[in-house]
N, C-alpha and C. Protein backbone atom coordinates (compact mmCIF):
# COMPACT_ATOMS: atom_id res chain seq x y z
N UNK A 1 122.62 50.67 58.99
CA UNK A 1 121.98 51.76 58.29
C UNK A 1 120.49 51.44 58.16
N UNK A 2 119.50 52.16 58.36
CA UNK A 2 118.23 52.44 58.63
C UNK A 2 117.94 52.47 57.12
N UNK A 3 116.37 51.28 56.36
CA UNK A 3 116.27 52.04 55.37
C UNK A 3 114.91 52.60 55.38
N UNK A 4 114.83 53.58 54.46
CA UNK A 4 114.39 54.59 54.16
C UNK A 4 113.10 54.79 53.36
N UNK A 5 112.49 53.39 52.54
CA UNK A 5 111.70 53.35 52.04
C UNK A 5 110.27 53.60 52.35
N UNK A 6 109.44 53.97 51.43
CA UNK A 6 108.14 54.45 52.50
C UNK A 6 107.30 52.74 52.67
N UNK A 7 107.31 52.59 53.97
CA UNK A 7 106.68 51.34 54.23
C UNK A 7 104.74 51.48 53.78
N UNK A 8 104.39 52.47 53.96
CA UNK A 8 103.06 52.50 53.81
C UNK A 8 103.02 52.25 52.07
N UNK A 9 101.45 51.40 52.32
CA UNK A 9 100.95 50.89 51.25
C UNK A 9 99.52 51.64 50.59
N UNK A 10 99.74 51.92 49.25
CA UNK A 10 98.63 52.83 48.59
C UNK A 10 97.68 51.95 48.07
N UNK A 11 96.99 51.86 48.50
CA UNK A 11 95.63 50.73 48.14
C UNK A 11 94.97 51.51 46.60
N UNK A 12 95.07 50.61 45.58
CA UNK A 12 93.92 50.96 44.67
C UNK A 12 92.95 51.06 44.20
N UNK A 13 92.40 51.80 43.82
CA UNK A 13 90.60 51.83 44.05
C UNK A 13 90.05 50.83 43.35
N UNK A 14 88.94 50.26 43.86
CA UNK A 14 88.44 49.02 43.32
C UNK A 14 87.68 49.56 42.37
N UNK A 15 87.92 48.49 41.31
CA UNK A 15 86.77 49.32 39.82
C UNK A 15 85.88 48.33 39.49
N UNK A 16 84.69 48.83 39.54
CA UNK A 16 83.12 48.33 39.83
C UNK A 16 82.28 48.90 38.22
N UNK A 17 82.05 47.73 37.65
CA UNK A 17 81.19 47.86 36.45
C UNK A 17 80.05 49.00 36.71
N UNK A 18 80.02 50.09 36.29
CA UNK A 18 78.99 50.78 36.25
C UNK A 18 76.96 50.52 36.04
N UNK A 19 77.66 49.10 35.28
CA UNK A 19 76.06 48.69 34.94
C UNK A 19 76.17 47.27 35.71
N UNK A 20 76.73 46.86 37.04
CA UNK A 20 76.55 46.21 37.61
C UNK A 20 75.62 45.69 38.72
N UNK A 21 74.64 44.79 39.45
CA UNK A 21 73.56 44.65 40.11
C UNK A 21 74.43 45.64 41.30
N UNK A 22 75.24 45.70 41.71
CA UNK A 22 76.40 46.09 43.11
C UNK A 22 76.03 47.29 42.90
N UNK A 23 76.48 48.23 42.08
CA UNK A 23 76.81 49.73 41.44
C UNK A 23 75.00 50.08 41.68
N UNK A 24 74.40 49.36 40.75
CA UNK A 24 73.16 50.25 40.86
C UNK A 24 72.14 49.70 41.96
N UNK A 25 72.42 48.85 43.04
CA UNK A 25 72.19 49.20 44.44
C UNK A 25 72.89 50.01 45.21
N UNK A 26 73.96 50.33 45.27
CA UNK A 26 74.47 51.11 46.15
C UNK A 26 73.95 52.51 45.50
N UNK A 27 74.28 52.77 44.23
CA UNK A 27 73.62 54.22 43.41
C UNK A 27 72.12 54.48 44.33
N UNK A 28 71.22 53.46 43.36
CA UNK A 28 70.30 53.80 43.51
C UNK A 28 68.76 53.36 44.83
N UNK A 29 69.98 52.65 45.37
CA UNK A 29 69.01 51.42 46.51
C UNK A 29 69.08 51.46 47.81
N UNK A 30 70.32 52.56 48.07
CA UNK A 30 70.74 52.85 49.14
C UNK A 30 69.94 54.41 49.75
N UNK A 31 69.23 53.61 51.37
CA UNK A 31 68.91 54.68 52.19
C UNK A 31 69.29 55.92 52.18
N UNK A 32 68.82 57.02 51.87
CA UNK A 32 69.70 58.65 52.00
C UNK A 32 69.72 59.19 50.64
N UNK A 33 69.85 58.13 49.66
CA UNK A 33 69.95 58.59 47.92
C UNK A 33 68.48 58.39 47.40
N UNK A 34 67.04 58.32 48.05
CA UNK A 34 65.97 58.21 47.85
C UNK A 34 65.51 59.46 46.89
N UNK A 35 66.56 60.50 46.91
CA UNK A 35 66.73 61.27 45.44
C UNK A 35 67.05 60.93 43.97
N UNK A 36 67.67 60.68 44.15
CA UNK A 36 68.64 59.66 42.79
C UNK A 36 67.48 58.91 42.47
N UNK A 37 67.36 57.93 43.03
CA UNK A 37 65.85 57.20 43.07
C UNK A 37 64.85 57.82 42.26
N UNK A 38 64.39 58.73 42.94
CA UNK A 38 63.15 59.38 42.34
C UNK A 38 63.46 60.16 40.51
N UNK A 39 64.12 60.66 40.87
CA UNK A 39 64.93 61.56 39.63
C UNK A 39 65.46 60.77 38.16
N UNK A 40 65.78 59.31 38.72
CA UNK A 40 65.77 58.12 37.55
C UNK A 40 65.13 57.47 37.28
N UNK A 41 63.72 57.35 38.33
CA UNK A 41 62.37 57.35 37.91
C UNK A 41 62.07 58.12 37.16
N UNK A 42 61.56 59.00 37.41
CA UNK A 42 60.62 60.34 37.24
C UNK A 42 61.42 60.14 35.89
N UNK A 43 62.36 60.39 35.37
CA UNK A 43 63.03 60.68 33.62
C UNK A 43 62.32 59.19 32.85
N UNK A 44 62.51 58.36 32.94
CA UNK A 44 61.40 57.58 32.37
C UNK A 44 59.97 57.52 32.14
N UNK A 45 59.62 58.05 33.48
CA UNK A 45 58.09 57.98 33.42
C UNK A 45 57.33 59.51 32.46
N UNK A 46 58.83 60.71 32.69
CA UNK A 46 58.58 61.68 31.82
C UNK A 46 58.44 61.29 30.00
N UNK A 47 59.73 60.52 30.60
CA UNK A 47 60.01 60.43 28.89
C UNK A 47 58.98 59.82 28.20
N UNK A 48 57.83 58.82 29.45
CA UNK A 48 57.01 57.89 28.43
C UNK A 48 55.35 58.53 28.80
N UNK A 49 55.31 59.70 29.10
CA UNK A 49 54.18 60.63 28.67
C UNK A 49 53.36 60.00 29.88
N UNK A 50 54.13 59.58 31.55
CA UNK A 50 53.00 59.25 32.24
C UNK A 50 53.58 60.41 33.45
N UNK A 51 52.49 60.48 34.27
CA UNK A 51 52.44 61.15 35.85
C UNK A 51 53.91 61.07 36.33
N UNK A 52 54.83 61.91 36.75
CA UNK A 52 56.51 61.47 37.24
C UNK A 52 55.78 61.53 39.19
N UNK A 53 56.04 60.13 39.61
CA UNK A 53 56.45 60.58 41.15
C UNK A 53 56.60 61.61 42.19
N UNK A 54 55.87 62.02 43.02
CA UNK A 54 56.07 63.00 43.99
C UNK A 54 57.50 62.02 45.00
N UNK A 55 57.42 61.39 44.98
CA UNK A 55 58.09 60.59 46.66
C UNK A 55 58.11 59.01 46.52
N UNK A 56 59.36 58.42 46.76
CA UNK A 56 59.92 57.04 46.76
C UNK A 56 60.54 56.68 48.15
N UNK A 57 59.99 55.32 48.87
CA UNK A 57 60.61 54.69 49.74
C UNK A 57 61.67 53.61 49.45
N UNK A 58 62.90 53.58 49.71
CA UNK A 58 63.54 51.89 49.31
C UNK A 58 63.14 51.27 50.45
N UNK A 59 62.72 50.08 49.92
CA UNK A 59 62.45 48.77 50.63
C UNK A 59 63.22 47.46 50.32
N UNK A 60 62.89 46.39 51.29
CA UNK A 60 63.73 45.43 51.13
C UNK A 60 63.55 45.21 49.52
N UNK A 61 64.95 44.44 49.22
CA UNK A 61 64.75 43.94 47.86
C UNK A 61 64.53 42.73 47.85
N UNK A 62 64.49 41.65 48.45
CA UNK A 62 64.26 40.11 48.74
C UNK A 62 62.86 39.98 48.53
N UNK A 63 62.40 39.18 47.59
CA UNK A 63 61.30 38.85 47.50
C UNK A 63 61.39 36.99 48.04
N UNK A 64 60.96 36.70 49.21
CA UNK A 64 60.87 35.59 49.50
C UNK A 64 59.59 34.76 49.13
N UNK A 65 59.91 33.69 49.15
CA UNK A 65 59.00 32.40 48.42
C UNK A 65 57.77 32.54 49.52
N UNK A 66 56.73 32.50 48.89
CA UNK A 66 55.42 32.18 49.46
C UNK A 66 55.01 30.91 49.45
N UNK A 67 55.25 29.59 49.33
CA UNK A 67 55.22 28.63 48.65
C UNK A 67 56.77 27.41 48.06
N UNK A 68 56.46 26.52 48.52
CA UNK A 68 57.62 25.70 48.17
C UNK A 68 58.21 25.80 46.74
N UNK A 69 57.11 25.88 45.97
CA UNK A 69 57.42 25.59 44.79
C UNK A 69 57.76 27.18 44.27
N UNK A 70 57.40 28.17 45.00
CA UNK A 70 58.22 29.58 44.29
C UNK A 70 59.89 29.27 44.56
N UNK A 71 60.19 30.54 43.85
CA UNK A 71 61.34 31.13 44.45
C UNK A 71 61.88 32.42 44.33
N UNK A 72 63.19 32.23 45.46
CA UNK A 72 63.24 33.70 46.05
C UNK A 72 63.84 34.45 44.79
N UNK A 73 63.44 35.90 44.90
CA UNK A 73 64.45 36.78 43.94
C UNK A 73 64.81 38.10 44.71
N UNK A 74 65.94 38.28 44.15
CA UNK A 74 66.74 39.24 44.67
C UNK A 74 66.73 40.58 43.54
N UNK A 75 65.57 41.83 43.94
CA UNK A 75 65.48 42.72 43.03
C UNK A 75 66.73 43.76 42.81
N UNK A 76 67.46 44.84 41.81
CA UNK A 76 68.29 45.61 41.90
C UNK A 76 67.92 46.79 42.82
N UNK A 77 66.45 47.49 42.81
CA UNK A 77 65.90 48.04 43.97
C UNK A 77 64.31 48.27 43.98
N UNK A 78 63.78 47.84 44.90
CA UNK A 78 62.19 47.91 44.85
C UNK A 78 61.86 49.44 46.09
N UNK A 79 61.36 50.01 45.64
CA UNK A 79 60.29 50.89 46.55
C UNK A 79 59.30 51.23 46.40
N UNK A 80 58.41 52.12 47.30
CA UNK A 80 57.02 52.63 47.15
C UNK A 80 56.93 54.37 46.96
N UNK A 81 56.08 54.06 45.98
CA UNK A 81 55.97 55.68 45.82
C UNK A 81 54.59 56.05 47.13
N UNK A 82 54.55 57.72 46.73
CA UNK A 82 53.38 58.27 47.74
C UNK A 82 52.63 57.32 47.66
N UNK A 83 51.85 57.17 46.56
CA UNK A 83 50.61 56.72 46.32
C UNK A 83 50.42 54.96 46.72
N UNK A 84 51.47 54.13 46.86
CA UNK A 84 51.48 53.18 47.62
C UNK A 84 51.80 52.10 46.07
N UNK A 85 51.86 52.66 45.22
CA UNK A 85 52.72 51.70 44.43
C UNK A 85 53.94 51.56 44.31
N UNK A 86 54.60 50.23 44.08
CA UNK A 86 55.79 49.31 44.19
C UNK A 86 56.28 49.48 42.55
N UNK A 87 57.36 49.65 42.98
CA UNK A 87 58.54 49.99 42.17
C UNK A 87 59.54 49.06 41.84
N UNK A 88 59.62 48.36 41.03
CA UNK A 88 60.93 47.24 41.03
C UNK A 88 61.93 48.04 39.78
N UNK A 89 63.28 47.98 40.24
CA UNK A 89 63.76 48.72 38.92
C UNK A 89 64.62 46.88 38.48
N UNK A 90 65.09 46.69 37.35
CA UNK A 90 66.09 46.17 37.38
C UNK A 90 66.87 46.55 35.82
N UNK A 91 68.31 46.40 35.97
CA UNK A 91 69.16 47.05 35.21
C UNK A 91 69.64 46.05 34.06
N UNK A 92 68.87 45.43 33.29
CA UNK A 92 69.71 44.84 32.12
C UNK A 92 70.77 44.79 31.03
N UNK A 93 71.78 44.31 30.83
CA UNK A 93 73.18 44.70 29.83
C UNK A 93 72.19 43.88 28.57
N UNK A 94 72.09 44.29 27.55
CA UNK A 94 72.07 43.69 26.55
C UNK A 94 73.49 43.67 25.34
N UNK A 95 73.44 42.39 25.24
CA UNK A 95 74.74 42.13 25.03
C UNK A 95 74.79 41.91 23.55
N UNK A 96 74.01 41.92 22.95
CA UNK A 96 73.79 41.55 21.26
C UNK A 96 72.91 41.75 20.59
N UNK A 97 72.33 42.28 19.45
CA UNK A 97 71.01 42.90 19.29
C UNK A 97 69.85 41.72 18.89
N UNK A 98 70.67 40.35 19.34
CA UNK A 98 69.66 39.92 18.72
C UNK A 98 69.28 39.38 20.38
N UNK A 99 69.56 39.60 21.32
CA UNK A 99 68.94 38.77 22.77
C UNK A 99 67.79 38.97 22.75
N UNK A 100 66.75 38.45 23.75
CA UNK A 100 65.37 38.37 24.10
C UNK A 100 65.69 39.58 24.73
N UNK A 101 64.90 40.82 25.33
CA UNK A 101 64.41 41.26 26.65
C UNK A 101 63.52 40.39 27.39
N UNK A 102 64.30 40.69 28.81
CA UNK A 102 63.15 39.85 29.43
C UNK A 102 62.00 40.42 29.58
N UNK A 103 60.90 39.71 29.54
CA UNK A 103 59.51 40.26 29.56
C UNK A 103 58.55 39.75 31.25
């Protein structure tokens, strides 16, 4: 007797911290979403009473060492607006009200 069970396997969706470095590169760092980009710019720069962005490029995020004694960092997403300024976003969890921000 033949059995009958369904052999195929239902894969479950992988669940990815929303405020994770992963999540908000792929959101916001990824080629093609250079909308998203601009639009989560631009609401900050509204909100803080400066000029919002016409236009954002993503660029590499690797900032490599110039120098032995630097080192490398890996940004959540850097681009250039029109005007040829650089954009670094990065996404911090603050975890307790009493942590530092980094400055």
């Amino acid at each position: 007797m033949e059995n009958n069970k369904n052999t195929s396997k239902e894969t479950e969706p992988i669940k990815i911290s929303q405020i994770s470095d992963f999540f908000i590169r792929c959101l916001l760092g990824t080629t093609g979403r250079e909308y998203l980009l601009l639009n989560f710019i631009n609401a900050f720069m509204e909100d803080s009473g400066l000029t919002p962005f016409a236009k954002v490029e993503i660029i590499n995020p690797y900032n490599l060492k110039d120098s032995k004694d630097d080192h490398e960092t890996i940004v959540d997403v850097k681009a250039t607006t029109n005007s040829g300024e650089v954009v670094i976003i990065e996404i911090q969890v603050r975890k307790d009200k009493d942590c530092n921000p980094v400055g």
